[in-house]
C-alpha atoms as a PDB file:
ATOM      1  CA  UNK A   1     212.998 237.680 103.100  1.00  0.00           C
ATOM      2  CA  UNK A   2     214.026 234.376 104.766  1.00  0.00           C
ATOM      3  CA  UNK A   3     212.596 231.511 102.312  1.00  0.00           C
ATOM      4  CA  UNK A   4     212.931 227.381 102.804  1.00  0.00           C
ATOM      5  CA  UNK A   5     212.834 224.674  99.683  1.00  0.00           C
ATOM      6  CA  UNK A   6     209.610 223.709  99.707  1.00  0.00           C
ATOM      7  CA  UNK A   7     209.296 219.560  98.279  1.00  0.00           C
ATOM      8  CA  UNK A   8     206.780 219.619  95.517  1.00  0.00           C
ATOM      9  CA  UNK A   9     204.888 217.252  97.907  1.00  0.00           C
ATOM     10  CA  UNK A  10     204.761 219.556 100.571  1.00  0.00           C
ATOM     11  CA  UNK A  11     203.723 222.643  98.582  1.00  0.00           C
ATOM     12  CA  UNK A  12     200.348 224.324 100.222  1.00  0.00           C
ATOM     13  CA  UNK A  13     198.439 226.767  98.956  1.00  0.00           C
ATOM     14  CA  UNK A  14     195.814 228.314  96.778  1.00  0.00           C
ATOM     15  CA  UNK A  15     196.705 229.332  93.568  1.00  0.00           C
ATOM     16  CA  UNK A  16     193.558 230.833  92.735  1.00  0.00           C
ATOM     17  CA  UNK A  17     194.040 233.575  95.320  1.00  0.00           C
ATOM     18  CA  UNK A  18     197.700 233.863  94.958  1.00  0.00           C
ATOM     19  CA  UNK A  19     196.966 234.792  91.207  1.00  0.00           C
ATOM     20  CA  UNK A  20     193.493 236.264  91.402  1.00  0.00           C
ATOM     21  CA  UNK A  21     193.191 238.094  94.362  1.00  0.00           C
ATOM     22  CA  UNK A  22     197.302 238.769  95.391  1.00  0.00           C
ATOM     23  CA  UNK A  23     198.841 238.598  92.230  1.00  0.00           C
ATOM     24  CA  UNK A  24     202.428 237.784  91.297  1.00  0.00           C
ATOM     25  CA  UNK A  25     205.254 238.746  89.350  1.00  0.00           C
ATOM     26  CA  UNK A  26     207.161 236.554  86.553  1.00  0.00           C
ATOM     27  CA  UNK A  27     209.972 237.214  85.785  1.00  0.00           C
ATOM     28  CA  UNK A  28     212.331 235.785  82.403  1.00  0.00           C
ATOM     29  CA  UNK A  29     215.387 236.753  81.213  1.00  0.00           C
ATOM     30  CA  UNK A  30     219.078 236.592  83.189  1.00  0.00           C
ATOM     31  CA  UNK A  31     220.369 238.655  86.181  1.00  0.00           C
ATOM     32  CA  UNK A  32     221.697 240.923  83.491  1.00  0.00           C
ATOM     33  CA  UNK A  33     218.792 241.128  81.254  1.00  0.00           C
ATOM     34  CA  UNK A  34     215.491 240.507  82.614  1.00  0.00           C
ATOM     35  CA  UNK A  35     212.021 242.052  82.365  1.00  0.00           C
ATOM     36  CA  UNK A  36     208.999 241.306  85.123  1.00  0.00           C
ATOM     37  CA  UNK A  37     205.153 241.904  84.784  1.00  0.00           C
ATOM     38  CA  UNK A  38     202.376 241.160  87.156  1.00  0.00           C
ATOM     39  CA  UNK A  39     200.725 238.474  86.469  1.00  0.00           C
ATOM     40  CA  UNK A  40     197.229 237.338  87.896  1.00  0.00           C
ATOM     41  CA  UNK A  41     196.115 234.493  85.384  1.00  0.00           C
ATOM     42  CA  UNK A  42     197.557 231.374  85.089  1.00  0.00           C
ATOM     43  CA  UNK A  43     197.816 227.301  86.121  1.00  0.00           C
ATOM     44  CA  UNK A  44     199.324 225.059  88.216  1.00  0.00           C
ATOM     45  CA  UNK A  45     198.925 220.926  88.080  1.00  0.00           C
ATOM     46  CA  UNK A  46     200.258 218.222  86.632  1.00  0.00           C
ATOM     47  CA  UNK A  47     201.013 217.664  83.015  1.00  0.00           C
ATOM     48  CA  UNK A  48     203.530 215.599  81.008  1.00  0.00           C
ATOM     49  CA  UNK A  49     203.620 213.649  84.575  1.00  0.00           C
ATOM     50  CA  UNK A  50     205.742 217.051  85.979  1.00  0.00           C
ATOM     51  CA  UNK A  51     204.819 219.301  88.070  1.00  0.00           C
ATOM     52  CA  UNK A  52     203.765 222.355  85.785  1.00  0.00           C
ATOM     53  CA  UNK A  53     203.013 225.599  86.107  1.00  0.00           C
ATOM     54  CA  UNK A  54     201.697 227.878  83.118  1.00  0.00           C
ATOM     55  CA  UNK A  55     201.693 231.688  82.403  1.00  0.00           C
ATOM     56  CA  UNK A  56     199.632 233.373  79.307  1.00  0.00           C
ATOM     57  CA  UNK A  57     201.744 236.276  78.193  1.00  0.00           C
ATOM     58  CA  UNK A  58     200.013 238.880  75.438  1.00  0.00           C
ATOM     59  CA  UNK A  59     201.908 239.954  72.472  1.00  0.00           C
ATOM     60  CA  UNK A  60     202.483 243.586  73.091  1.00  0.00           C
ATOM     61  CA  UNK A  61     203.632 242.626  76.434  1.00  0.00           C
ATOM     62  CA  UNK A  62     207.650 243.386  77.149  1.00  0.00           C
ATOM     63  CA  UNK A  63     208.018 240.508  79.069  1.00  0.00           C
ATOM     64  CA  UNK A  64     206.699 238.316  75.999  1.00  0.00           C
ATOM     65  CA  UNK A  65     210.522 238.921  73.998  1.00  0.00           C
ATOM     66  CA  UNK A  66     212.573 237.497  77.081  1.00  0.00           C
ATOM     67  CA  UNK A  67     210.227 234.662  77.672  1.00  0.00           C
ATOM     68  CA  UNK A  68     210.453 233.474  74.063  1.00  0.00           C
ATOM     69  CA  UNK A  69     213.792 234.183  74.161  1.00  0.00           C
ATOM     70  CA  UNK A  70     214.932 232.634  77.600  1.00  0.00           C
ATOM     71  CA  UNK A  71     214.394 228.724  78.549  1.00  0.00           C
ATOM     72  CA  UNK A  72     213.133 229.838  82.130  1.00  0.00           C
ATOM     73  CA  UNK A  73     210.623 232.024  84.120  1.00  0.00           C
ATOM     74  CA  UNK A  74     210.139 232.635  87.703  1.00  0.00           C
ATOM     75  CA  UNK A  75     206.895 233.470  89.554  1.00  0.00           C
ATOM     76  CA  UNK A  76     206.710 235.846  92.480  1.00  0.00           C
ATOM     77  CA  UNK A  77     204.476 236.362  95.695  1.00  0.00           C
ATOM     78  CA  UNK A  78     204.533 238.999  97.590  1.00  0.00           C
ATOM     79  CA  UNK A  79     203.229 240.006 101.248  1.00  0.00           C
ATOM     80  CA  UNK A  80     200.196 242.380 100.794  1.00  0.00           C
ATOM     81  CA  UNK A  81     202.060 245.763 101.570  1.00  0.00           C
ATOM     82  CA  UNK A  82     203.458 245.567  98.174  1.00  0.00           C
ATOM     83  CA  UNK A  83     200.286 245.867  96.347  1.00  0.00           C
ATOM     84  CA  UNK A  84     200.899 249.516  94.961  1.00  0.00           C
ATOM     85  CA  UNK A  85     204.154 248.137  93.324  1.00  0.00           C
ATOM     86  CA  UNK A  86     202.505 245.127  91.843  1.00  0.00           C
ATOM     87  CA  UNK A  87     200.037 247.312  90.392  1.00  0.00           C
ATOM     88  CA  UNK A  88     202.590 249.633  88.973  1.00  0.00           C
ATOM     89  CA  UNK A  89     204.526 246.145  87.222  1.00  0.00           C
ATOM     90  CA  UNK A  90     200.828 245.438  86.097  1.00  0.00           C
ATOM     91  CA  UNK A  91     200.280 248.667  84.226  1.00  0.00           C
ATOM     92  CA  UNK A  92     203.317 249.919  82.997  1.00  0.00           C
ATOM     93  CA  UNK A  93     205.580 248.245  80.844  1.00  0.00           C
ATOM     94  CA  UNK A  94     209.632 247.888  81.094  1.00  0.00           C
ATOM     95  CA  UNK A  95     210.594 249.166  77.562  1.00  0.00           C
ATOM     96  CA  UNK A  96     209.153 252.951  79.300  1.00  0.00           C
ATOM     97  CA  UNK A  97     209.984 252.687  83.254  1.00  0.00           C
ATOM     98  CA  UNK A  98     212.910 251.203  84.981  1.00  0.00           C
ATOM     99  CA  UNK A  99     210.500 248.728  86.572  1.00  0.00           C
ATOM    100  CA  UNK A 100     213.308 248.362  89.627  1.00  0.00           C
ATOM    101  CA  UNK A 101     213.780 251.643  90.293  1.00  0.00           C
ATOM    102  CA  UNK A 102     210.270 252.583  90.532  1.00  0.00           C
ATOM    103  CA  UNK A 103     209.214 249.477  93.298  1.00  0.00           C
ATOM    104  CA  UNK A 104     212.565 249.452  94.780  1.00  0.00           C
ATOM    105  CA  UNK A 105     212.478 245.474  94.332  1.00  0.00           C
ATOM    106  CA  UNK A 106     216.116 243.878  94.458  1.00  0.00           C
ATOM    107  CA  UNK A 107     217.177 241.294  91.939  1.00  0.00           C
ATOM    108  CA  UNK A 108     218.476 238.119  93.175  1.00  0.00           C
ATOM    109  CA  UNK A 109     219.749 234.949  91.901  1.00  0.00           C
ATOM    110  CA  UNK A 110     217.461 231.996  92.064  1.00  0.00           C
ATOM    111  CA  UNK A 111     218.087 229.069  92.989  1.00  0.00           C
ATOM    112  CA  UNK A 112     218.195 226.466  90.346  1.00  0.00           C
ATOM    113  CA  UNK A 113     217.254 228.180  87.002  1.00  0.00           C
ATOM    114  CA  UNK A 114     218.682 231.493  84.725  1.00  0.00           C
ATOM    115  CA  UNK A 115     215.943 233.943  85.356  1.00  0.00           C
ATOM    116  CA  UNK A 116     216.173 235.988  89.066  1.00  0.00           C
ATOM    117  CA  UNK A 117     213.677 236.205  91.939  1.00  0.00           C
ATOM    118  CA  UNK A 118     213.020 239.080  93.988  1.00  0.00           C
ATOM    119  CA  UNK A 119     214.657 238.836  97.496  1.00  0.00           C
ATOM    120  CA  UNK A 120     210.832 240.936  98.711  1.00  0.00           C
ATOM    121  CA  UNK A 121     209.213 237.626  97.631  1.00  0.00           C
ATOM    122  CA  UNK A 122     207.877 235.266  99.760  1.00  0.00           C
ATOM    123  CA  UNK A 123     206.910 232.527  97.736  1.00  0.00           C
ATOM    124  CA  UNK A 124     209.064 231.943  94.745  1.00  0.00           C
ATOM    125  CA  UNK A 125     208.399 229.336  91.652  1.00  0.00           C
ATOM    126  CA  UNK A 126     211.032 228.855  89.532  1.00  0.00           C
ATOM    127  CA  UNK A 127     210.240 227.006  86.017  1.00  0.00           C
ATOM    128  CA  UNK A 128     212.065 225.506  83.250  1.00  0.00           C
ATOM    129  CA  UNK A 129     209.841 226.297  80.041  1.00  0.00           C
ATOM    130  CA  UNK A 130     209.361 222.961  78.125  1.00  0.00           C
ATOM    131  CA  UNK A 131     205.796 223.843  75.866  1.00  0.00           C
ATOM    132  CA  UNK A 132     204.600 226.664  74.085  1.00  0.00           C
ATOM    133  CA  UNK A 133     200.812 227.529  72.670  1.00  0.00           C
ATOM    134  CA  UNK A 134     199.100 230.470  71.069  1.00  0.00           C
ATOM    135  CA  UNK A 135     195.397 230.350  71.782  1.00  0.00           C
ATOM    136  CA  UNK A 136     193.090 230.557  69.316  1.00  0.00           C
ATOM    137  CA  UNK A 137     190.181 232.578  68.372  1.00  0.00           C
ATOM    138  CA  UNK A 138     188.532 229.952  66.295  1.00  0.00           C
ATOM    139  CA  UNK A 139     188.995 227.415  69.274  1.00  0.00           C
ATOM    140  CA  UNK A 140     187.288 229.028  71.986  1.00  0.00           C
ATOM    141  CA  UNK A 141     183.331 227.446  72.938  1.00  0.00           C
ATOM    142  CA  UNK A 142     182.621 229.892  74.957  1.00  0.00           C
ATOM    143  CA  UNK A 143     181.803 232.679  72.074  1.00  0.00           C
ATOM    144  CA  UNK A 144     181.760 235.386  74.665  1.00  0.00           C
ATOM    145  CA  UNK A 145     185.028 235.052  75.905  1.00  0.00           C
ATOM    146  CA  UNK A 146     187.112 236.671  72.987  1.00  0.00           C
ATOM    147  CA  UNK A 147     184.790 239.768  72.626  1.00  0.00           C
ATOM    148  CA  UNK A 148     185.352 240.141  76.226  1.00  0.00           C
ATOM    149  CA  UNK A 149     188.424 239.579  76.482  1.00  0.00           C
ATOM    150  CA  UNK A 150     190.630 239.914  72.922  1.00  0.00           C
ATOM    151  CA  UNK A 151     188.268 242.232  71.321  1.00  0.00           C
ATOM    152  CA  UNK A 152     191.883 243.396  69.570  1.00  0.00           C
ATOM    153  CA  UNK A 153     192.479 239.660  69.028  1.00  0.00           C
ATOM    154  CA  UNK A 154     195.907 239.950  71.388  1.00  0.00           C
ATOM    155  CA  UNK A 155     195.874 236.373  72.089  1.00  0.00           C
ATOM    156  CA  UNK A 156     197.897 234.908  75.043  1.00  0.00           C
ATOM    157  CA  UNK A 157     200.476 233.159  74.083  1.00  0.00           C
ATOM    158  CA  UNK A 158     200.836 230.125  76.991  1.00  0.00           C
ATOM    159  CA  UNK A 159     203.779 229.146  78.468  1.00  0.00           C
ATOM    160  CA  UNK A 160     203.779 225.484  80.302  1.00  0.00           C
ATOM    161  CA  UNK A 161     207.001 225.273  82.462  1.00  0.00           C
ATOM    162  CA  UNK A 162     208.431 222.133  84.679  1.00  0.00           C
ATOM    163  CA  UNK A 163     208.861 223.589  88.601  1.00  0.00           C
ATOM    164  CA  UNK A 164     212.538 222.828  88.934  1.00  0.00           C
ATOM    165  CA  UNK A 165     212.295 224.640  92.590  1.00  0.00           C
ATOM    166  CA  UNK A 166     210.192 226.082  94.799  1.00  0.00           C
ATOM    167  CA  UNK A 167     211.215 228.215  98.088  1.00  0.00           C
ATOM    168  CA  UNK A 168     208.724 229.941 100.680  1.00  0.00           C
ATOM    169  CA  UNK A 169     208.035 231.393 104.149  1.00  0.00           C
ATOM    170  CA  UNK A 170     206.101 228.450 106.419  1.00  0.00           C
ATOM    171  CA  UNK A 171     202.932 229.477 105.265  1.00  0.00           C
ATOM    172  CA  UNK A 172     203.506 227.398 101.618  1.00  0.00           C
ATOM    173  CA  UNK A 173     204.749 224.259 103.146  1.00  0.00           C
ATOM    174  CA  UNK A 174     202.079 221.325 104.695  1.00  0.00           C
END
């Protein structure tokens, strides 16, 4: 897919559908050893006066060793006919499926960081990891929450990253 550099300042859209309702795909590792899961929770902003984006990534989750393990992560959108593969990157995990050979994504080098992009994509983040957190039981206010949601007490572990690039069809720029 044909993708322009997008200027941080002229980034445009909403996150909280592109995560909650479309979903995307991060992706750490290298071109020659990489895993990718779906992703549909995470943050975008300012922090550390960068521009930041943040993942949560559970513990039994594949993904989690290359993210610890690799500096960088990239974050995928994809048009809406590849919902059925997103789901598949969602519920399966790469240490049982060849994740690439089941969606028929292709791997491609991005533009200024380790970890690859998909060429499918049409919005790509790429981040340069620079904090790390493990939530909490004991901090959460909201009691429910951890019942609800870690009733095995699989705690994301969050993942704050600088946007060193981003690159998208004409829909993400202002």
């Amino acid at each position: 897919m044909k993708r322009n550099n997008i200027p941080i300042a002229e980034f445009n859209t909403n996150i909280f559908d592109d995560l909650n309702s479309k979903w995307m795909l991060l992706c750490s590792g290298d071109k020659r050893n990489f895993n990718f899961m779906t992703v549909s929770w995470g943050l975008m902003g300012t922090f550390f006066f960068k521009p930041i984006v943040m993942v949560g990534v559970r513990p039994q989750r594949h993904t989690k060793e290359f993210i610890e393990n690799y500096d960088t992560f990239t974050l995928s959108a994809f048009p809406a006919k590849y919902k059925e593969e997103l789901t598949f990157c969602g519920k399966n995990s790469g240490r049982e499926f060849d994740k690439l050979q089941k969606t028929g994504f292709t791997v491609v080098d991005s533009e200024k960081i380790e970890a690859p992009s998909f060429s499918e994509a049409e919005l790509i983040i790429e981040g340069k990891i620079i904090y790390t957190e493990e939530l909490k039981g004991k901090n959460f206010k909201d009691k429910k929450i951890v019942p609800a949601v870690y009733s095995n007490r699989d705690f994301h572990k969050l993942f704050f990253a600088e946007v060193m690039n981003i690159s998208g069809v004409s829909a993400y720029q202002k």
